[in-house]
N, C-alpha and C. Protein backbone atom coordinates (compact mmCIF):
# COMPACT_ATOMS: atom_id res chain seq x y z
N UNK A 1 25.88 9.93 -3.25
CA UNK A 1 25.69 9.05 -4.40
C UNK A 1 24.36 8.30 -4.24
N UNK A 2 23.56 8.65 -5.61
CA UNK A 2 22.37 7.71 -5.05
C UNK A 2 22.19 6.23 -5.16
N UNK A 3 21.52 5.76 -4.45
CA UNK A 3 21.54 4.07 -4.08
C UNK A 3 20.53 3.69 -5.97
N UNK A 4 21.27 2.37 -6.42
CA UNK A 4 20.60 1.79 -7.53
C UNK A 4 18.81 1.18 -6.91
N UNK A 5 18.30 1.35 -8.19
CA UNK A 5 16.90 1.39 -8.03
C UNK A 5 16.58 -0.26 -7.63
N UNK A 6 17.71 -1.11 -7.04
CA UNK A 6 17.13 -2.49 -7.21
C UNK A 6 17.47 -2.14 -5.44
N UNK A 7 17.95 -1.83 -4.84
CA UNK A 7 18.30 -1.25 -3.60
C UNK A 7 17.42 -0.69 -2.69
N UNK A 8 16.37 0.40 -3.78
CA UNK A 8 15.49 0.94 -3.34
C UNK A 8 14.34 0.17 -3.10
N UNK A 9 13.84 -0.48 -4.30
CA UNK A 9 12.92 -1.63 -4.09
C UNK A 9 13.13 -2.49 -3.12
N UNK A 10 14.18 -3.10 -2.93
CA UNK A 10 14.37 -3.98 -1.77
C UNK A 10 13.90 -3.26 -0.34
N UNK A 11 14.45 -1.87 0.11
CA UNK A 11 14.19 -1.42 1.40
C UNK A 11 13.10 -0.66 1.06
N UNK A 12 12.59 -0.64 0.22
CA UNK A 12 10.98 -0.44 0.63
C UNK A 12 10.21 -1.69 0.61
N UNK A 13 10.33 -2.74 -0.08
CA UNK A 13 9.89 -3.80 0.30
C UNK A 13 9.92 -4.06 1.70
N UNK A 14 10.89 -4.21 2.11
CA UNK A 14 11.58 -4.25 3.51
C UNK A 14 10.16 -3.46 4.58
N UNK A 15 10.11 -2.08 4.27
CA UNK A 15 9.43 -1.45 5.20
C UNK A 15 8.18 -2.24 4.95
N UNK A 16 7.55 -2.37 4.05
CA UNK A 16 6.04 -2.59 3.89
C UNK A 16 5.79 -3.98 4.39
N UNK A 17 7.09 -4.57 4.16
CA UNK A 17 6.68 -6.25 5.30
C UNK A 17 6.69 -5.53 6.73
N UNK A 18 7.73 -5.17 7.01
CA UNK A 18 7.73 -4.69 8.40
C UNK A 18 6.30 -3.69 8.80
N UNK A 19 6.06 -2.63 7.91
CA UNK A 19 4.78 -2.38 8.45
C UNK A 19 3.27 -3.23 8.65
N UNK A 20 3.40 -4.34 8.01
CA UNK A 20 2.13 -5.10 7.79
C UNK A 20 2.45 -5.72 9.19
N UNK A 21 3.14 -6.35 9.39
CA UNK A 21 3.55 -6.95 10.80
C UNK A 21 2.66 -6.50 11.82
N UNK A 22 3.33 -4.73 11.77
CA UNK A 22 3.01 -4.04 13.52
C UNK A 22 1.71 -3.34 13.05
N UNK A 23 1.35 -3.02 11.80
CA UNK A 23 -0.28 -2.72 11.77
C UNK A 23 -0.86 -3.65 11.96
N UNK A 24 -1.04 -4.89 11.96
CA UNK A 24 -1.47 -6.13 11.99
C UNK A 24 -1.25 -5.84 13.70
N UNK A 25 -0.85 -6.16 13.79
CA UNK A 25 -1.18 -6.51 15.72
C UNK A 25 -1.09 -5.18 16.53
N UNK A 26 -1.03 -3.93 15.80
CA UNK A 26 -1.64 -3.08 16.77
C UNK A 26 -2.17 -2.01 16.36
N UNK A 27 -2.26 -2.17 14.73
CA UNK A 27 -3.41 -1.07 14.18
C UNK A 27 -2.91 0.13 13.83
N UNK A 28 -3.21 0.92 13.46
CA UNK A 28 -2.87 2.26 12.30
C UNK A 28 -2.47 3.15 13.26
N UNK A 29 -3.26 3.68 14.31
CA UNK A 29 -3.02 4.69 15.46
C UNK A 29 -1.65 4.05 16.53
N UNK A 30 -1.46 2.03 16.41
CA UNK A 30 -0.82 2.09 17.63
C UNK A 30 0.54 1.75 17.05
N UNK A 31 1.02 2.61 16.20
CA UNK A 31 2.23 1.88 15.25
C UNK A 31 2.83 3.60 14.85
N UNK A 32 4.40 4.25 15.03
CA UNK A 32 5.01 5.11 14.43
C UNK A 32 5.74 5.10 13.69
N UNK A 33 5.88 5.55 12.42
CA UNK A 33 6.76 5.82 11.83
C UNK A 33 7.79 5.52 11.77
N UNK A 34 8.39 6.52 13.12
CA UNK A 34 9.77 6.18 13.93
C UNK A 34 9.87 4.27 14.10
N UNK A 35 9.31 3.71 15.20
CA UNK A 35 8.84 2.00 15.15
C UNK A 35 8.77 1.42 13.90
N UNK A 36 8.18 1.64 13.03
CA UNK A 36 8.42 1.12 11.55
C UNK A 36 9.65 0.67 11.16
N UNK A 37 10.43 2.48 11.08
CA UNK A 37 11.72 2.12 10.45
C UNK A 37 13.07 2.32 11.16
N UNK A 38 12.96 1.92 12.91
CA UNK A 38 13.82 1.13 13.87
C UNK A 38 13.48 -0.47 13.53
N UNK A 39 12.22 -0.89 13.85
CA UNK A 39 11.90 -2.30 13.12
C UNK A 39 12.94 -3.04 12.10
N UNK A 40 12.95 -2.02 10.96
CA UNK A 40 13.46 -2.26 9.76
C UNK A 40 15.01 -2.24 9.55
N UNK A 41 15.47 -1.56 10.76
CA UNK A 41 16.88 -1.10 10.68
C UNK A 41 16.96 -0.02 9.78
N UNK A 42 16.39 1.08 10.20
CA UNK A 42 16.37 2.13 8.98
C UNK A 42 16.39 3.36 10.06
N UNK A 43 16.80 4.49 9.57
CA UNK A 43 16.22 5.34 10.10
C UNK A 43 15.42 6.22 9.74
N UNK A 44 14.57 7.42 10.69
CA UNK A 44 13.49 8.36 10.11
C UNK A 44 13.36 9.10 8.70
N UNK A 45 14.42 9.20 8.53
CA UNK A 45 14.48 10.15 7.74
C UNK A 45 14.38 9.69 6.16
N UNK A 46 15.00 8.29 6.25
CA UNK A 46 14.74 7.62 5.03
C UNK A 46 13.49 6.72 4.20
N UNK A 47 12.26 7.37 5.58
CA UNK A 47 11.41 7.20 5.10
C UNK A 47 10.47 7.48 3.95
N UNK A 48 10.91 8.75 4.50
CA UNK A 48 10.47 9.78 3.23
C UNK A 48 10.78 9.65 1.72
N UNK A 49 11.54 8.95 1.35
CA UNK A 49 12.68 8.59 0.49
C UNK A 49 11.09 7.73 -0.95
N UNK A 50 10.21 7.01 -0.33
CA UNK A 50 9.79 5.74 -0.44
C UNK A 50 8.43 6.01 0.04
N UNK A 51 7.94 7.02 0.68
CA UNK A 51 6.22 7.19 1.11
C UNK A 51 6.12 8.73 1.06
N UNK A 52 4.88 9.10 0.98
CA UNK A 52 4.72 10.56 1.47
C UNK A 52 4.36 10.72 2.42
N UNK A 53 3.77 9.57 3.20
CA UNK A 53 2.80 9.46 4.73
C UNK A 53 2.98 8.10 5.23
N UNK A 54 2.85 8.07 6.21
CA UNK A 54 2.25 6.60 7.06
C UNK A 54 0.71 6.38 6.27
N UNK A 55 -0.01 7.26 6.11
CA UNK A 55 -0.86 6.80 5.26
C UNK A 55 -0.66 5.57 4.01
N UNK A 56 0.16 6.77 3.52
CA UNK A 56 0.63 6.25 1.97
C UNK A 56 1.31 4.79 2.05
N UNK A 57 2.45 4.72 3.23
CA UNK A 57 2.79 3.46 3.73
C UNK A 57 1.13 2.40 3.89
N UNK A 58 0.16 2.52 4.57
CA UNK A 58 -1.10 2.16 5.26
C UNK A 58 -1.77 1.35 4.00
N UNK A 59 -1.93 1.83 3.08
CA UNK A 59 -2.48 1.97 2.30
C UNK A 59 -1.62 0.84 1.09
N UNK A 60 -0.10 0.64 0.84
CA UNK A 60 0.40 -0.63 0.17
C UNK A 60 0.90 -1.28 1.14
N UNK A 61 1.02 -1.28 2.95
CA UNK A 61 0.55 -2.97 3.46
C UNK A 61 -0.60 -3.50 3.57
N UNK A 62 -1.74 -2.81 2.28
CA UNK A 62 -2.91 -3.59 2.82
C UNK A 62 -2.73 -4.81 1.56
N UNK A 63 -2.17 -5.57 1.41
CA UNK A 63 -1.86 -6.74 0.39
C UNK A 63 -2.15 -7.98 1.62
N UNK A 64 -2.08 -8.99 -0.12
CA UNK A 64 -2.47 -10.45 1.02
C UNK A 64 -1.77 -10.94 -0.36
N UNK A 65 -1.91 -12.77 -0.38
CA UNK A 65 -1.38 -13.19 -1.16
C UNK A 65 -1.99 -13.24 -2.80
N UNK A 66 -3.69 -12.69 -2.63
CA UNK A 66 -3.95 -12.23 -3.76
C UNK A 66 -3.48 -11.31 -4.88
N UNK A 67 -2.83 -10.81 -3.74
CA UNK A 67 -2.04 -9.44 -4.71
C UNK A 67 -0.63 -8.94 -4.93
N UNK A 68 -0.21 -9.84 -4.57
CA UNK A 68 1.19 -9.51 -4.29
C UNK A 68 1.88 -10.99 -3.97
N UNK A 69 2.59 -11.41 -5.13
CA UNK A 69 2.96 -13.13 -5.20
C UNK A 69 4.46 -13.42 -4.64
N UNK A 70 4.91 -11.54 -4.33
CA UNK A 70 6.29 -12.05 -2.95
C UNK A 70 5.63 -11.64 -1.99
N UNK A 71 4.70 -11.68 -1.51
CA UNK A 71 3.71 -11.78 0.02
C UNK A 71 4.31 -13.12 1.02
N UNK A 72 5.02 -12.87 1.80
CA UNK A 72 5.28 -14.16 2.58
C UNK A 72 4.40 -14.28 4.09
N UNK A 73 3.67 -15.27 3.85
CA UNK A 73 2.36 -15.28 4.66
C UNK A 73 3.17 -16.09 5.67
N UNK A 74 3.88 -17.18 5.17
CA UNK A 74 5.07 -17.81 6.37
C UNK A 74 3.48 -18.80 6.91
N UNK A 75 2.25 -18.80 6.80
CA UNK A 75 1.65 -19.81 7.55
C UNK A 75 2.18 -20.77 7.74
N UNK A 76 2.65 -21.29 8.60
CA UNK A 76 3.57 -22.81 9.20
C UNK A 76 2.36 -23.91 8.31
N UNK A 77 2.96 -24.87 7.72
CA UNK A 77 2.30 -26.26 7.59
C UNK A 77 1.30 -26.02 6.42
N UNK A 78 1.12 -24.56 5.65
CA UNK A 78 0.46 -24.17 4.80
C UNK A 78 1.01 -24.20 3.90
N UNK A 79 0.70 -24.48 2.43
CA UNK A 79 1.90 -24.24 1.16
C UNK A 79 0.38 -24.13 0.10
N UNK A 80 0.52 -22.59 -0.77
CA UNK A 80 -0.39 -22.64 -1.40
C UNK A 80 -0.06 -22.82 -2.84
N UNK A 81 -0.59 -22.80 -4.18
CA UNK A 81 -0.09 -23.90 -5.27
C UNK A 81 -0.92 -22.60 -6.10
N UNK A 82 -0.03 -21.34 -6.07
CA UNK A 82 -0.96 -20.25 -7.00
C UNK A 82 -0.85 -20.65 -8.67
N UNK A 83 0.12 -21.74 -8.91
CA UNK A 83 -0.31 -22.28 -10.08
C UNK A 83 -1.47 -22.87 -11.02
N UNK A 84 -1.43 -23.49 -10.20
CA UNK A 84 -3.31 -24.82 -9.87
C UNK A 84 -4.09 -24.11 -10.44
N UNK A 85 -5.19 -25.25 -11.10
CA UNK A 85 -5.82 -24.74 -12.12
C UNK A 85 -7.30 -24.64 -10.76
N UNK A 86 -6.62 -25.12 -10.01
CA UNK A 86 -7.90 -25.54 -9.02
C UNK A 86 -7.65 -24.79 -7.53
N UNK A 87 -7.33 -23.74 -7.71
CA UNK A 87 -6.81 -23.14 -6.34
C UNK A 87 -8.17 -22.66 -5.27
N UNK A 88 -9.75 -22.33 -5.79
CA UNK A 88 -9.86 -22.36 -5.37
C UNK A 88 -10.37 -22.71 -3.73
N UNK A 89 -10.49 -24.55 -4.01
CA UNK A 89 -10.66 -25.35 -2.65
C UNK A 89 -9.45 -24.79 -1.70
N UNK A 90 -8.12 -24.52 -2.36
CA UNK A 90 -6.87 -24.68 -1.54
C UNK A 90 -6.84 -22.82 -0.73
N UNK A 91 -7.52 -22.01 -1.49
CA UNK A 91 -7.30 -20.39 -0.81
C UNK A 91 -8.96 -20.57 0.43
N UNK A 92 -9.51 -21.31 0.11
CA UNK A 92 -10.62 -21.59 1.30
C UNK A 92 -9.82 -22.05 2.31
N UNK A 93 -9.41 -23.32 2.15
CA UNK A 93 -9.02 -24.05 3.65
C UNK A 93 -7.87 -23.50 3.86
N UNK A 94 -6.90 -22.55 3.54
CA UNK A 94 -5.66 -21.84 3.62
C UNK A 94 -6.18 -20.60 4.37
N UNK A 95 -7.26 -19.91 4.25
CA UNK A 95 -7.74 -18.75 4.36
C UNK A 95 -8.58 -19.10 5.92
N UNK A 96 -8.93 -19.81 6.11
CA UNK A 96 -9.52 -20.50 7.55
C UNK A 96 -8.85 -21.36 8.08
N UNK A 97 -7.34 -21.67 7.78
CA UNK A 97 -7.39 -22.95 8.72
C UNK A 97 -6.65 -22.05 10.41
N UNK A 98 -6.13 -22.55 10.90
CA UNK A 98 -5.96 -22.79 11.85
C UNK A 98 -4.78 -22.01 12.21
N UNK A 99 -3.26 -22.47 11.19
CA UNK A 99 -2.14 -21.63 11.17
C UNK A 99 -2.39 -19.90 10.50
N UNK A 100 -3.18 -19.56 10.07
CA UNK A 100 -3.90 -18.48 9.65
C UNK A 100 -4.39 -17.55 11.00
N UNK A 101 -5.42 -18.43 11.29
CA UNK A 101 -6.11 -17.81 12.82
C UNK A 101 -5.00 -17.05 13.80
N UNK A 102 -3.91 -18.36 13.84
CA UNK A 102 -2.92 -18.12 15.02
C UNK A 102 -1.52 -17.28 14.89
N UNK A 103 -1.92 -16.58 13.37
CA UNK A 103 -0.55 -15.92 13.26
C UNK A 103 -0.84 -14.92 12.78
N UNK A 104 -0.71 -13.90 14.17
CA UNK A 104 -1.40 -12.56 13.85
C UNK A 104 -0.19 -11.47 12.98
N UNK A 105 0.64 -11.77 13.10
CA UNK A 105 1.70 -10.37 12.56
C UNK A 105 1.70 -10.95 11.12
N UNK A 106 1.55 -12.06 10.65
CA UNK A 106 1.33 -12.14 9.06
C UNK A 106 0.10 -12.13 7.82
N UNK A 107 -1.06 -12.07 9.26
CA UNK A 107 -2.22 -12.01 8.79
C UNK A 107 -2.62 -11.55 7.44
N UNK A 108 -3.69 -11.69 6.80
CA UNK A 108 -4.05 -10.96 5.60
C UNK A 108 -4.82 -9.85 6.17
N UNK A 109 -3.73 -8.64 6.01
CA UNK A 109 -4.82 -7.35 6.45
C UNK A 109 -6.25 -6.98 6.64
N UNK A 110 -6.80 -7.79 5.27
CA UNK A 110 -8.43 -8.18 5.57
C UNK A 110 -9.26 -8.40 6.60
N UNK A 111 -8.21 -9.55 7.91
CA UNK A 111 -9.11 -9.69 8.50
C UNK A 111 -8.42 -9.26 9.94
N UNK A 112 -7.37 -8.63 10.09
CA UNK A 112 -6.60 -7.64 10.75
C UNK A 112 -6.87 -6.61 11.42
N UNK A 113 -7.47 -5.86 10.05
CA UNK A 113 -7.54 -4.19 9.89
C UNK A 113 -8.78 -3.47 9.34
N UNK A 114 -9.75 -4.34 9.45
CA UNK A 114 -11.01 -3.87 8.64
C UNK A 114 -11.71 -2.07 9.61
N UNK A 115 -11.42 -2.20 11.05
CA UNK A 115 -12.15 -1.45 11.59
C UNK A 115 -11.10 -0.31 11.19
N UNK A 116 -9.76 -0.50 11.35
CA UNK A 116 -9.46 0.81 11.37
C UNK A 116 -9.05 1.39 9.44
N UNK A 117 -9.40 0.50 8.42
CA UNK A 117 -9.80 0.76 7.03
C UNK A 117 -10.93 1.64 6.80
N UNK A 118 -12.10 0.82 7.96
CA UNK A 118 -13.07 1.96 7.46
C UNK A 118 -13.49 3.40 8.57
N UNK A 119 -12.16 3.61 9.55
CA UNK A 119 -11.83 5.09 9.67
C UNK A 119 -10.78 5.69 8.92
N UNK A 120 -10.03 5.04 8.02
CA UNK A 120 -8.85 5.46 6.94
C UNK A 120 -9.19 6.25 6.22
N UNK A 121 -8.55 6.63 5.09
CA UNK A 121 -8.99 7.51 3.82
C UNK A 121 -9.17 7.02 2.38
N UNK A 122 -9.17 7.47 1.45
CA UNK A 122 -9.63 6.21 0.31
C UNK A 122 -8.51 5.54 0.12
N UNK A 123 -7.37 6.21 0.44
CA UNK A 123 -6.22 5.41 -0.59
C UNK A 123 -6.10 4.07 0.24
N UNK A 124 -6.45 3.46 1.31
CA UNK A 124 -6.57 2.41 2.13
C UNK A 124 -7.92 1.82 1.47
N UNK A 125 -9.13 2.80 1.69
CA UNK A 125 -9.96 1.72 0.98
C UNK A 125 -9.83 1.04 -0.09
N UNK A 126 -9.64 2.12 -1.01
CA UNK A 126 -9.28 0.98 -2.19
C UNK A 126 -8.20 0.17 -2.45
N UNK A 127 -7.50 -0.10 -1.48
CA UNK A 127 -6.58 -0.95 -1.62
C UNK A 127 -6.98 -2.22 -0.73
N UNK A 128 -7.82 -2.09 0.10
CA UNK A 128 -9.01 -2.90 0.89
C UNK A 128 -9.65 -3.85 0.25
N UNK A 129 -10.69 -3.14 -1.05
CA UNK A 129 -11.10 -3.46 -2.23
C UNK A 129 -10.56 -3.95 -3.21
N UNK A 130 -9.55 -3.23 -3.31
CA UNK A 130 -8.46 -4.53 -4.68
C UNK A 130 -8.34 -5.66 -3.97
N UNK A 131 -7.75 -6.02 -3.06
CA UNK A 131 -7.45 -7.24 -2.35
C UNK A 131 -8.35 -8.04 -2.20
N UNK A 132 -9.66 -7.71 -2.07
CA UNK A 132 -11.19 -8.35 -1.93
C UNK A 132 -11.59 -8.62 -3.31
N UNK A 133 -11.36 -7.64 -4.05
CA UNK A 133 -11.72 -8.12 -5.24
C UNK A 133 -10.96 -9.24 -5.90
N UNK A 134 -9.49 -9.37 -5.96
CA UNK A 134 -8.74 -9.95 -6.07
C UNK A 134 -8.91 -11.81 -5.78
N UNK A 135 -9.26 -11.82 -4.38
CA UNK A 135 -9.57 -13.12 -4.05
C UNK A 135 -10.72 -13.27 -4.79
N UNK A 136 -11.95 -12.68 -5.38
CA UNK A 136 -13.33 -12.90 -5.24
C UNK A 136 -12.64 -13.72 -6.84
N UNK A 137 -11.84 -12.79 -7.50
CA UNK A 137 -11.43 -13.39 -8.91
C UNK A 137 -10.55 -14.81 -9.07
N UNK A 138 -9.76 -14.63 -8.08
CA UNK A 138 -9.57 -15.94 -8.19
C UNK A 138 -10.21 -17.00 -7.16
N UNK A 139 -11.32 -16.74 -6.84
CA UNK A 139 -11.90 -18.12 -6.34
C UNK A 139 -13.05 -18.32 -7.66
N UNK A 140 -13.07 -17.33 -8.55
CA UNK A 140 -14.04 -17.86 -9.59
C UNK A 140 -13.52 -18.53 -10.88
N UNK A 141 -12.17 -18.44 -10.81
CA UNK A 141 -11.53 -19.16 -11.68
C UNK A 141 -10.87 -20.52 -11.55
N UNK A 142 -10.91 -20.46 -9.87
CA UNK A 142 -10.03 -21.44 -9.47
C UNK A 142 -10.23 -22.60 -8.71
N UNK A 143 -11.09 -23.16 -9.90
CA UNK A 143 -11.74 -24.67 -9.92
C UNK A 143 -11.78 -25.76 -10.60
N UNK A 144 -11.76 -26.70 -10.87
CA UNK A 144 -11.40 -28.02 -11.81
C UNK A 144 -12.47 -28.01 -12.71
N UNK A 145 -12.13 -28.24 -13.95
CA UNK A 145 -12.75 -28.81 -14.84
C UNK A 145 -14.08 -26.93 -15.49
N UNK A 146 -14.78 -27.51 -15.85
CA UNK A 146 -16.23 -26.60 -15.53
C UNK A 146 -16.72 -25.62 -14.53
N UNK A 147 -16.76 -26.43 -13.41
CA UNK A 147 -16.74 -25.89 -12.05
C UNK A 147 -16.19 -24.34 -11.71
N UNK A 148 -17.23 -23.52 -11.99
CA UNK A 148 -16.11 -22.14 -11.99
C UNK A 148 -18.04 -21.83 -11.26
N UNK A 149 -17.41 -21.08 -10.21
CA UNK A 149 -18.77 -20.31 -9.36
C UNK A 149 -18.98 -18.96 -10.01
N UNK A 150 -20.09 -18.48 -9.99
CA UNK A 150 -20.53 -17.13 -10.47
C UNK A 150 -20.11 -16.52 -9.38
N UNK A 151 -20.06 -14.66 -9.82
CA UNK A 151 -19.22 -13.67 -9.18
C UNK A 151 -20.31 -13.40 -8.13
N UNK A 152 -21.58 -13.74 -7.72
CA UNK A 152 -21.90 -13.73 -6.35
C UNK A 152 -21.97 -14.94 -5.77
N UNK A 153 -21.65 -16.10 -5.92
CA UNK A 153 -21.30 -16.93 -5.19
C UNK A 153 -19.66 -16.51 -4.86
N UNK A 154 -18.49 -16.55 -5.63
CA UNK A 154 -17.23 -16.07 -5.39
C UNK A 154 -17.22 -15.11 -3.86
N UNK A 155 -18.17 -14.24 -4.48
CA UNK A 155 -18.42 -12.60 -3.37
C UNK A 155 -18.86 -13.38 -2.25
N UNK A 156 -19.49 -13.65 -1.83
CA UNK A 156 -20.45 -14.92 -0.77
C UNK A 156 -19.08 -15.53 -0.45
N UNK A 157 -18.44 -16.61 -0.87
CA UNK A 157 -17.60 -17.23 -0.55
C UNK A 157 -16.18 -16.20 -0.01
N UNK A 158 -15.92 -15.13 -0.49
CA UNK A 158 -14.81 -14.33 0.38
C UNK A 158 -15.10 -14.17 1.44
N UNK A 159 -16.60 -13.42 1.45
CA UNK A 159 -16.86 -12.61 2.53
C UNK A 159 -16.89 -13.31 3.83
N UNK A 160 -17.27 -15.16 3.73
CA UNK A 160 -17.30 -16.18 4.60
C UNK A 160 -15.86 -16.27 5.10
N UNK A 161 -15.11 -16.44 4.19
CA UNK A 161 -13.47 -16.52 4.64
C UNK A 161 -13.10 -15.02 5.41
N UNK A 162 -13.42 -13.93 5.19
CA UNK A 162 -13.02 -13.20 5.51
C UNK A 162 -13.50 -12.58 6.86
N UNK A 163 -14.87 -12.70 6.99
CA UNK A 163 -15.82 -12.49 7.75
C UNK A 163 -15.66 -13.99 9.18
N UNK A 164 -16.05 -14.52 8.62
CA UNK A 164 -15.16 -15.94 9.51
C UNK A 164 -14.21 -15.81 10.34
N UNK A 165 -13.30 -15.62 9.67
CA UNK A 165 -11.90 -15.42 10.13
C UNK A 165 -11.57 -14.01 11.67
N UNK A 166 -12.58 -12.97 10.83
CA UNK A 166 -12.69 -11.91 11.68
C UNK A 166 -13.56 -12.25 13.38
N UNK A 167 -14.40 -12.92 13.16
CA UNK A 167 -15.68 -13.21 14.34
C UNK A 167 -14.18 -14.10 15.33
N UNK A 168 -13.73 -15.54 14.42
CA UNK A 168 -13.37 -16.33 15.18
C UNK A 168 -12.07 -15.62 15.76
N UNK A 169 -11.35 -14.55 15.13
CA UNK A 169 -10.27 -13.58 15.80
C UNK A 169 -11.35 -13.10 17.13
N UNK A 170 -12.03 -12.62 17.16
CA UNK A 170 -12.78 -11.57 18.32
C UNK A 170 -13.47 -12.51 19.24
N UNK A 171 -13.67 -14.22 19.10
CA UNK A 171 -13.97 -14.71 20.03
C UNK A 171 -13.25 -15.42 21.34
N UNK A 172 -13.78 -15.12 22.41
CA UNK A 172 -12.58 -15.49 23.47
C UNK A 172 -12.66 -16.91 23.92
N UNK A 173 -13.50 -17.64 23.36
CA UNK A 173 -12.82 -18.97 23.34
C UNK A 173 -12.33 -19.70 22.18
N UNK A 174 -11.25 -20.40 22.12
CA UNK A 174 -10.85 -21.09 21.51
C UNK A 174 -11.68 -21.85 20.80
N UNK A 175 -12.58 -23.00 21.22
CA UNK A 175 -13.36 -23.98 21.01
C UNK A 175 -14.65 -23.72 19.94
N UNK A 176 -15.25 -21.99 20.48
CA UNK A 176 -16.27 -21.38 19.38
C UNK A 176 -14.92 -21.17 18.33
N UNK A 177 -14.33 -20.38 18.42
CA UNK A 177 -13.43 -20.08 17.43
C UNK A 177 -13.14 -20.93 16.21
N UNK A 178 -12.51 -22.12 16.60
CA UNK A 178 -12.45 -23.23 15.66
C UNK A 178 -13.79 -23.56 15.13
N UNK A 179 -14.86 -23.38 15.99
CA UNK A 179 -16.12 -23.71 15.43
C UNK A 179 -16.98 -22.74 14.44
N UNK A 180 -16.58 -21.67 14.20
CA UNK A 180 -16.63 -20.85 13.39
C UNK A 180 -15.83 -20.49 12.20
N UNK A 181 -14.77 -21.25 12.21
CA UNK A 181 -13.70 -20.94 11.35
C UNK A 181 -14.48 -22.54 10.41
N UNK A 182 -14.43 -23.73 10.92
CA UNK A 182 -14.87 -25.03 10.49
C UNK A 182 -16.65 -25.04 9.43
N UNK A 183 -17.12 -23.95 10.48
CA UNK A 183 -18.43 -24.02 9.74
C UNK A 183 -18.33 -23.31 8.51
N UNK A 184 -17.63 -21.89 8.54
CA UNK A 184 -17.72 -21.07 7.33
C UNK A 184 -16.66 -21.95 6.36
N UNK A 185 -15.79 -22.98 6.45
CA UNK A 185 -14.79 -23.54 5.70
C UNK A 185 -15.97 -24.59 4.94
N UNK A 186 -16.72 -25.17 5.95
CA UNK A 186 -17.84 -26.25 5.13
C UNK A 186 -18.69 -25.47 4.00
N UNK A 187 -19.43 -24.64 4.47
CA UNK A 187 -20.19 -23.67 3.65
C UNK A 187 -19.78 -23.30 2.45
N UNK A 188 -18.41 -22.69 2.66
CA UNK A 188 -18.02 -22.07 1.24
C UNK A 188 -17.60 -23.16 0.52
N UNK A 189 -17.08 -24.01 0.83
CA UNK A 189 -16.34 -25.47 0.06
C UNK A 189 -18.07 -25.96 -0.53
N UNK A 190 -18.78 -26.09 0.48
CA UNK A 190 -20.34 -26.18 -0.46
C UNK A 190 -21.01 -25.84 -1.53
N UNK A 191 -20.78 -24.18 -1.08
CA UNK A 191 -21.62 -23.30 -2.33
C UNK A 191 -20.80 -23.06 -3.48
N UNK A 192 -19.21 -23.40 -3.68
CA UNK A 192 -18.96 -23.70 -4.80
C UNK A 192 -18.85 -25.31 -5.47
N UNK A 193 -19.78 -25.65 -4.69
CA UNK A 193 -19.63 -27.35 -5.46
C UNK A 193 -18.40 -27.90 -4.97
N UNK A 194 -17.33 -27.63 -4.11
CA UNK A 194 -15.93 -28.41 -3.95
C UNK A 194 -16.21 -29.68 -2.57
N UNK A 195 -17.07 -29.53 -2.22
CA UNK A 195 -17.06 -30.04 -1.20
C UNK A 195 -16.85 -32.12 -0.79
N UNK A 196 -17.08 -31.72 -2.20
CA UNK A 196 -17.30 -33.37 -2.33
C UNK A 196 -15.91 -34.01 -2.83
N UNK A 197 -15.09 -33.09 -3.68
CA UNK A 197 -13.41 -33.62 -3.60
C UNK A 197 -12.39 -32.45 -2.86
N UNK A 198 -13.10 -31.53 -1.76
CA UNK A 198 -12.24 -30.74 -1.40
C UNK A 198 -11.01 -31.28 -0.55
N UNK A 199 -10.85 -32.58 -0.20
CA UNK A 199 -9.74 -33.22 0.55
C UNK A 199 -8.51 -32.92 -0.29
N UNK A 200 -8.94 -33.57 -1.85
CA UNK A 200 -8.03 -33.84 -2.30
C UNK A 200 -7.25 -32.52 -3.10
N UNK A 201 -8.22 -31.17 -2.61
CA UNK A 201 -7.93 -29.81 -2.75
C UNK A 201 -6.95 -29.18 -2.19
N UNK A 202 -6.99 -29.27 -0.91
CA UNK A 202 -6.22 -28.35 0.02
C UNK A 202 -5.38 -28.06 0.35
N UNK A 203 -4.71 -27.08 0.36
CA UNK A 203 -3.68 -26.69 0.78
C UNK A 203 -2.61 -27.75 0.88
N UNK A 204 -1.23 -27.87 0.39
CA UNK A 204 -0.41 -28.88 0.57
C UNK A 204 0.37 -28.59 2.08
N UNK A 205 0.61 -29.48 3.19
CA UNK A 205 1.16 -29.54 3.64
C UNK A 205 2.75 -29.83 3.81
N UNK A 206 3.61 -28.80 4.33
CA UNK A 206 5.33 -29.12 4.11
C UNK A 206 5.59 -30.33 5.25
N UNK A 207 6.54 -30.70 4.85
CA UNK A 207 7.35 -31.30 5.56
C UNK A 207 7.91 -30.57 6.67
């Protein structure tokens, strides 16, 4: 009897969180199939059901919260407000802060998986690219009042968050790390003009 289609969605949802996880902390080559969907409580065979490849899997965990609004990023102490007419001070300092840096299995693939994206095949790149593009669009919309940055300042401003994020992952001290994550957070909060009420921007903190 076959399973209802709200069933199906769910355990493929299921896999594609679970695969973003273990591609995230050990990359395209160091992650099976099999591991995927033991992870998941699933077994092999029902993979197939829901992908044609680990590729094909590869290729829709490359999401972040740009693209996908049941994305649970889980950043501790982060709460982002994709409502806000002004989101984008709050996807800057969300995108660099700190609980971001330190939580590698929820990471935004972006800054994860870039090396082994560009040994992938297209259907990863361009899903690389939607996600990039994605943020670039809403950091150009997502500003108070007037204040809306042109699409190469936007582009400039991802690539800092994204690029940022990547250096201060690969540096082995802590201390540069933060100091690289802090500088590219000043910069981009700059070059779109936020810098001067970005306090009252950022990211809400939970309880």
């Amino acid at each position: 009897m076959p399973y209802p289609p709200s069933r199906r969605d769910k355990t493929k949802a299921a896999i594609v969180r679970v695969a973003r996880r273990l591609f995230n902390r050990f990359g395209f080559d160091g992650v099976s199939v099999n591991q995927i969907m033991a992870k998941a409580g699933l077994t092999h065979g029902g993979f197939y059901r829901h992908f044609e490849s680990k590729s094909d899997l590869y290729a829709e965990a490359m999401q972040c919260f740009f693209t996908d609004p049941g994305w649970d990023s889980a950043w501790e102490g982060v709460e982002i407000d994709r409502a806000a007419a002004d989101i984008g001070p709050q996807i800057i300092r969300a995108y660099l802060s700190r609980q971001h840096f330190e939580d590698i299995d929820n990471s935004c693939p972006m800054v994860a998986l870039p090396s082994d994206v560009a040994r992938a095949g297209e259907g990863a790149k361009r899903a690389y690219e939607t996600v990039f593009k994605a943020m670039i669009e809403l950091l150009q919309s997502g500003s108070r009042g007037d204040e809306h940055p042109d699409r190469t300042i936007a582009l400039a401003i991802a690539a800092l968050c994204v690029g940022g994020m990547v250096i201060a992952r690969a540096s082995d001290g802590r201390a540069f790390a933060d100091e690289v994550r802090d500088a590219c957070m000043e910069v981009a909060l700059r070059l779109a003009g936020w810098d001067d009420h970005a306090r009252s921007h950022q990211p809400r903190q939970k309880a």
